[in-house]
C-alpha atoms as a PDB file:
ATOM      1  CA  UNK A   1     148.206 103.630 136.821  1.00  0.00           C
ATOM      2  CA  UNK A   2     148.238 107.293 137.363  1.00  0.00           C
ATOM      3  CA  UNK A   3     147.081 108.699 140.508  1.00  0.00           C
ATOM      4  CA  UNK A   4     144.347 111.478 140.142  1.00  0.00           C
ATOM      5  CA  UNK A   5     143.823 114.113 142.871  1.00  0.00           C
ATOM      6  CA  UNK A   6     141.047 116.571 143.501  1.00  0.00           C
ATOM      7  CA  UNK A   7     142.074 119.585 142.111  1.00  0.00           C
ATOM      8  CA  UNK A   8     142.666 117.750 138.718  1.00  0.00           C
ATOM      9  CA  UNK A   9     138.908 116.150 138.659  1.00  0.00           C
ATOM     10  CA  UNK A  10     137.930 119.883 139.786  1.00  0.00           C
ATOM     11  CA  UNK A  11     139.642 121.701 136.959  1.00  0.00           C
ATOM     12  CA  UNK A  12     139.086 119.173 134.509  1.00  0.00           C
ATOM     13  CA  UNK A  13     135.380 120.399 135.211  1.00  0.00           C
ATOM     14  CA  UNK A  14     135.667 124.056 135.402  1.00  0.00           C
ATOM     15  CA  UNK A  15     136.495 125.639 132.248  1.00  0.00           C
ATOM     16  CA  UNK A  16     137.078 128.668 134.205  1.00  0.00           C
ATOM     17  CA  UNK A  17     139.889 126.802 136.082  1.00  0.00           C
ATOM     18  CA  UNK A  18     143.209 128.529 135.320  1.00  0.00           C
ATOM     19  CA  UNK A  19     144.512 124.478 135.257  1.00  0.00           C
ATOM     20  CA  UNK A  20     141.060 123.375 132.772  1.00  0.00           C
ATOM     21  CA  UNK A  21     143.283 123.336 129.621  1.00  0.00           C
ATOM     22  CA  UNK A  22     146.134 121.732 131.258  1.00  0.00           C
ATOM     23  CA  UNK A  23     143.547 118.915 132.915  1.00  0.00           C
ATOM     24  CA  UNK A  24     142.113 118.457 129.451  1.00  0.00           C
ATOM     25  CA  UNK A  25     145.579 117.900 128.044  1.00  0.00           C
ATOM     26  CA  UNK A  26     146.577 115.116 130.292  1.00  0.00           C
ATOM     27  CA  UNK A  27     143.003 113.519 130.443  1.00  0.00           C
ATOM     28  CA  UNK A  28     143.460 112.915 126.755  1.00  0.00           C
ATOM     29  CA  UNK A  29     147.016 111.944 126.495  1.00  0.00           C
ATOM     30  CA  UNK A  30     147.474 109.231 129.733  1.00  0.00           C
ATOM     31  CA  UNK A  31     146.683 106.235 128.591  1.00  0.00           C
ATOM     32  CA  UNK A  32     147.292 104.484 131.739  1.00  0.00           C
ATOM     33  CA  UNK A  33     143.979 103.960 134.048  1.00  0.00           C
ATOM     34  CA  UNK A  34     143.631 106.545 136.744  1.00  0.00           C
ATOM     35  CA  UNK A  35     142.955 105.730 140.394  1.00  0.00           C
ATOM     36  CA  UNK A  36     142.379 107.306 143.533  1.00  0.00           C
ATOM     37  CA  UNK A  37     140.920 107.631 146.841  1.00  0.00           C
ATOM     38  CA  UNK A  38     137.658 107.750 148.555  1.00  0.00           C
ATOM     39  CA  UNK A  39     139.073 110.996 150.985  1.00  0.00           C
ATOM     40  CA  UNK A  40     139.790 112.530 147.221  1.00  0.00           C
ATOM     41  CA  UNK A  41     136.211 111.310 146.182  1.00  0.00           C
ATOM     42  CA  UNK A  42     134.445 112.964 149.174  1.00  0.00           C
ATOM     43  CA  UNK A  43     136.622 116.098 148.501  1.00  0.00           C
ATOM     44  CA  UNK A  44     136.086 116.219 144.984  1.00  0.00           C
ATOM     45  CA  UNK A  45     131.992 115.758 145.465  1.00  0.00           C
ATOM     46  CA  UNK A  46     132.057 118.739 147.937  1.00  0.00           C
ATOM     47  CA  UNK A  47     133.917 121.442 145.606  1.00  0.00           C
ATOM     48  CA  UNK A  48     131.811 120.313 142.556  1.00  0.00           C
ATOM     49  CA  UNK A  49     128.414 120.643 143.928  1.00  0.00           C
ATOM     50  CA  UNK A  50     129.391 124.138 146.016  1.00  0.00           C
ATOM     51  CA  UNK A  51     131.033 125.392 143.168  1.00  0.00           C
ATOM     52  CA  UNK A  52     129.887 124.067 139.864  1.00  0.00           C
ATOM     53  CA  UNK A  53     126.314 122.616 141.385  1.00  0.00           C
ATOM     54  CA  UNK A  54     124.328 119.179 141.012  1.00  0.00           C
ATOM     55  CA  UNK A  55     124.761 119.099 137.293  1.00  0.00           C
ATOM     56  CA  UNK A  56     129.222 118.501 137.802  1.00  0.00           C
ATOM     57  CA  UNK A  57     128.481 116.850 140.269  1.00  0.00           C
ATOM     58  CA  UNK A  58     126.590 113.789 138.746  1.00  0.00           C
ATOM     59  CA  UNK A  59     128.455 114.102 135.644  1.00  0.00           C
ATOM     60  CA  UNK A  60     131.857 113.001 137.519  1.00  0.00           C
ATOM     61  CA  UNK A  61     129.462 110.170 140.086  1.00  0.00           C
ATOM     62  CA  UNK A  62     128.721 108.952 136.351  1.00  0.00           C
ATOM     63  CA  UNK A  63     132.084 108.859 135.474  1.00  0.00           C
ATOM     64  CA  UNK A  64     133.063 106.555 138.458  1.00  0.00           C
ATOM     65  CA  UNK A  65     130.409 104.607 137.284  1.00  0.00           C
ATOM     66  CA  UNK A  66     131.208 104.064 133.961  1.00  0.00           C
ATOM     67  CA  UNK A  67     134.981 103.345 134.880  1.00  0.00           C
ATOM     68  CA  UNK A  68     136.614 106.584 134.069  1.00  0.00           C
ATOM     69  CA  UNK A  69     138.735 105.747 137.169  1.00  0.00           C
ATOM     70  CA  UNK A  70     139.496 102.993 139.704  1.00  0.00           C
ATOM     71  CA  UNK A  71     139.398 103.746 143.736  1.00  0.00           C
ATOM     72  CA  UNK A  72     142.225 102.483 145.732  1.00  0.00           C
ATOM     73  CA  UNK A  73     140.336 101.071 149.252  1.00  0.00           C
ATOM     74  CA  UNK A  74     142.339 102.171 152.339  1.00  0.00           C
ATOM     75  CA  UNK A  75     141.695  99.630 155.349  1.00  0.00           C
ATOM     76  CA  UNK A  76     142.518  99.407 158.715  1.00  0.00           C
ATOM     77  CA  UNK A  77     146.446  98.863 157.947  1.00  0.00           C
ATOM     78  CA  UNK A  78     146.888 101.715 156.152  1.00  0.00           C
ATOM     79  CA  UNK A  79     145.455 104.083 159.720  1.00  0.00           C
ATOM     80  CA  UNK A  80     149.114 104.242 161.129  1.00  0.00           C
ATOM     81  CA  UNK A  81     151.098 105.608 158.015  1.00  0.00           C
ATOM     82  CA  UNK A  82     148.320 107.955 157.093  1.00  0.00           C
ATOM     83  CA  UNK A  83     148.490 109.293 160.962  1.00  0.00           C
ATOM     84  CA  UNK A  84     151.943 109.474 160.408  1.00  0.00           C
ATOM     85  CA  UNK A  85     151.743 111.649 157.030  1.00  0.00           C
ATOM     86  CA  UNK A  86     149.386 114.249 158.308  1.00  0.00           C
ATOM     87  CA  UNK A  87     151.732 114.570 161.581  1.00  0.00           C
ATOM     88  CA  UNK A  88     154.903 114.501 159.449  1.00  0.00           C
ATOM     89  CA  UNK A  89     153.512 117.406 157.224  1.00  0.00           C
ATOM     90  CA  UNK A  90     151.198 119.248 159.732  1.00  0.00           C
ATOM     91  CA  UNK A  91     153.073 122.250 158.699  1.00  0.00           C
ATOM     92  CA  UNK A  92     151.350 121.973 155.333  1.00  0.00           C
ATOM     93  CA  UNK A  93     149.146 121.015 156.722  1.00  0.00           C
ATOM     94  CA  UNK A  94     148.617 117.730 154.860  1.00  0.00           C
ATOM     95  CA  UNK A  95     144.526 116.698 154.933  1.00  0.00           C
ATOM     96  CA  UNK A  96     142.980 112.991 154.419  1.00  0.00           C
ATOM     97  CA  UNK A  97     143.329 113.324 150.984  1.00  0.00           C
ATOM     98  CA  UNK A  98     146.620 114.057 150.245  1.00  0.00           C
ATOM     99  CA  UNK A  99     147.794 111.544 152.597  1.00  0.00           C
ATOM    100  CA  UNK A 100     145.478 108.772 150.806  1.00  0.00           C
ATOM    101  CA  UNK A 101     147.427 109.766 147.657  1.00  0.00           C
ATOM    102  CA  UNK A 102     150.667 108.861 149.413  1.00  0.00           C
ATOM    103  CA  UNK A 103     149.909 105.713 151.206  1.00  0.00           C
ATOM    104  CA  UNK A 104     148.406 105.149 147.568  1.00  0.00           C
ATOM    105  CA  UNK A 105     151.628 106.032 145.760  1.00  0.00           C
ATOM    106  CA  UNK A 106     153.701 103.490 148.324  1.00  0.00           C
ATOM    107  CA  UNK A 107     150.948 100.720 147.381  1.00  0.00           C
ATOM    108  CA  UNK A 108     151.738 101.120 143.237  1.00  0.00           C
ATOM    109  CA  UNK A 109     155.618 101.718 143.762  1.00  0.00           C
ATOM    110  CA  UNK A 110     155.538 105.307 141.499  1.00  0.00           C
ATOM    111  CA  UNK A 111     154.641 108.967 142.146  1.00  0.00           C
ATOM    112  CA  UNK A 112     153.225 110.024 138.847  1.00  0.00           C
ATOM    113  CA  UNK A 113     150.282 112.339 139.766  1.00  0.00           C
ATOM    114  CA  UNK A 114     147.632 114.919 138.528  1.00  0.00           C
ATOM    115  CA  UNK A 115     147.397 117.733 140.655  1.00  0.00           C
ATOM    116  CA  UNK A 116     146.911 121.106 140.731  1.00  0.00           C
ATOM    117  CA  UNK A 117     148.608 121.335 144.167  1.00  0.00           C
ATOM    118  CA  UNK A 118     151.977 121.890 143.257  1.00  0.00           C
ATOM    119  CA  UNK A 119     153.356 123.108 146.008  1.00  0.00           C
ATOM    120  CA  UNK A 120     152.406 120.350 148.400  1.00  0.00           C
ATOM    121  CA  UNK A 121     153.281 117.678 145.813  1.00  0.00           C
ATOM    122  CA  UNK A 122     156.323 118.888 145.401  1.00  0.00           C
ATOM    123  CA  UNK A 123     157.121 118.735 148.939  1.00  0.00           C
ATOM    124  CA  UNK A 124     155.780 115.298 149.882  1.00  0.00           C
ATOM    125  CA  UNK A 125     157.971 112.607 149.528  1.00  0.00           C
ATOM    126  CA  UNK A 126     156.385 108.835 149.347  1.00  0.00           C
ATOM    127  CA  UNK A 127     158.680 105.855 150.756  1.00  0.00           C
ATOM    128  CA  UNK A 128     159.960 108.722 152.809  1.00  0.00           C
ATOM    129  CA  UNK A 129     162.278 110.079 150.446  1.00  0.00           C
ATOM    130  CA  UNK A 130     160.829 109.435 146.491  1.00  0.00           C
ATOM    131  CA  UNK A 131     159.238 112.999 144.773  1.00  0.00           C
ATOM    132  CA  UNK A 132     156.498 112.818 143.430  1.00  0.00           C
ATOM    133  CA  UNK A 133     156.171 113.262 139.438  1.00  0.00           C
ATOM    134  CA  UNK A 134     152.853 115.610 138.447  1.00  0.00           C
ATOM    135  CA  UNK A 135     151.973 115.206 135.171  1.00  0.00           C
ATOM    136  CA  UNK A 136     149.891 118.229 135.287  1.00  0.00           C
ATOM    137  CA  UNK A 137     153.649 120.020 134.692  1.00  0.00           C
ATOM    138  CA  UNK A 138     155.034 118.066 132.226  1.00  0.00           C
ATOM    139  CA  UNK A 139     154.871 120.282 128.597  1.00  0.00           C
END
């Protein structure tokens, strides 16, 4: 499984993304199945219909769908670390999202990513102290 975040759904649908090529690259060459989070669902939806409209955003509902991705489901045990996350990284500051992808990463025992946010993903650590691994930067 590779985790997928919302920048990566978001330039993998904007071919005016500076990261669009780079997105299409790794959609095409992973061949493990992609998963994520409903925080990076909700995020994603927002930033396709405000800035690619109704059309983008159906097209990637349709893609859940039809499987292009599976959704990790946080429950109520997963409140505490996610707390602790965005307090840990407030500095960031780390949102819902990113801390989904953590508590996520801790669940499947890796950090290999697709992201467009670099800077915070190179900065979180999951199991406290493991780096994450974006894909997104790999040649």
């Amino acid at each position: 499984m590779i985790l997928a975040d919302t920048g990566f759904f978001v330039a993998l649908a904007n071919a005016h993304d500076d990261d669009h090529s780079a997105a299409r690259k790794a959609a095409r060459q992973v061949k493990e199945t992609l998963v994520t989070t409903w925080p990076v669902l909700t995020e994603t939806s927002h930033l396709l219909a405000s800035r690619l409209g109704h059309r983008a955003l159906m097209a990637f509902i349709t893609s859940a769908r039809t499987g292009a991705f599976s959704v990790f489901q946080l429950d109520q045990t997963h409140w505490s670390r996610l707390e602790a996350l965005m307090t840990q990284y407030a500095d960031l500051p780390m949102d819902l999202a990113d801390a989904s992808l953590v508590v996520l990463a801790e669940h499947v025992g890796h950090g290999r990513i697709l992201s467009t946010d670099r800077r915070d993903f190179r900065t979180y650590r999951w199991k406290t102290r493991k780096p994450f691994k974006n894909l997104l930067d790999l040649d």
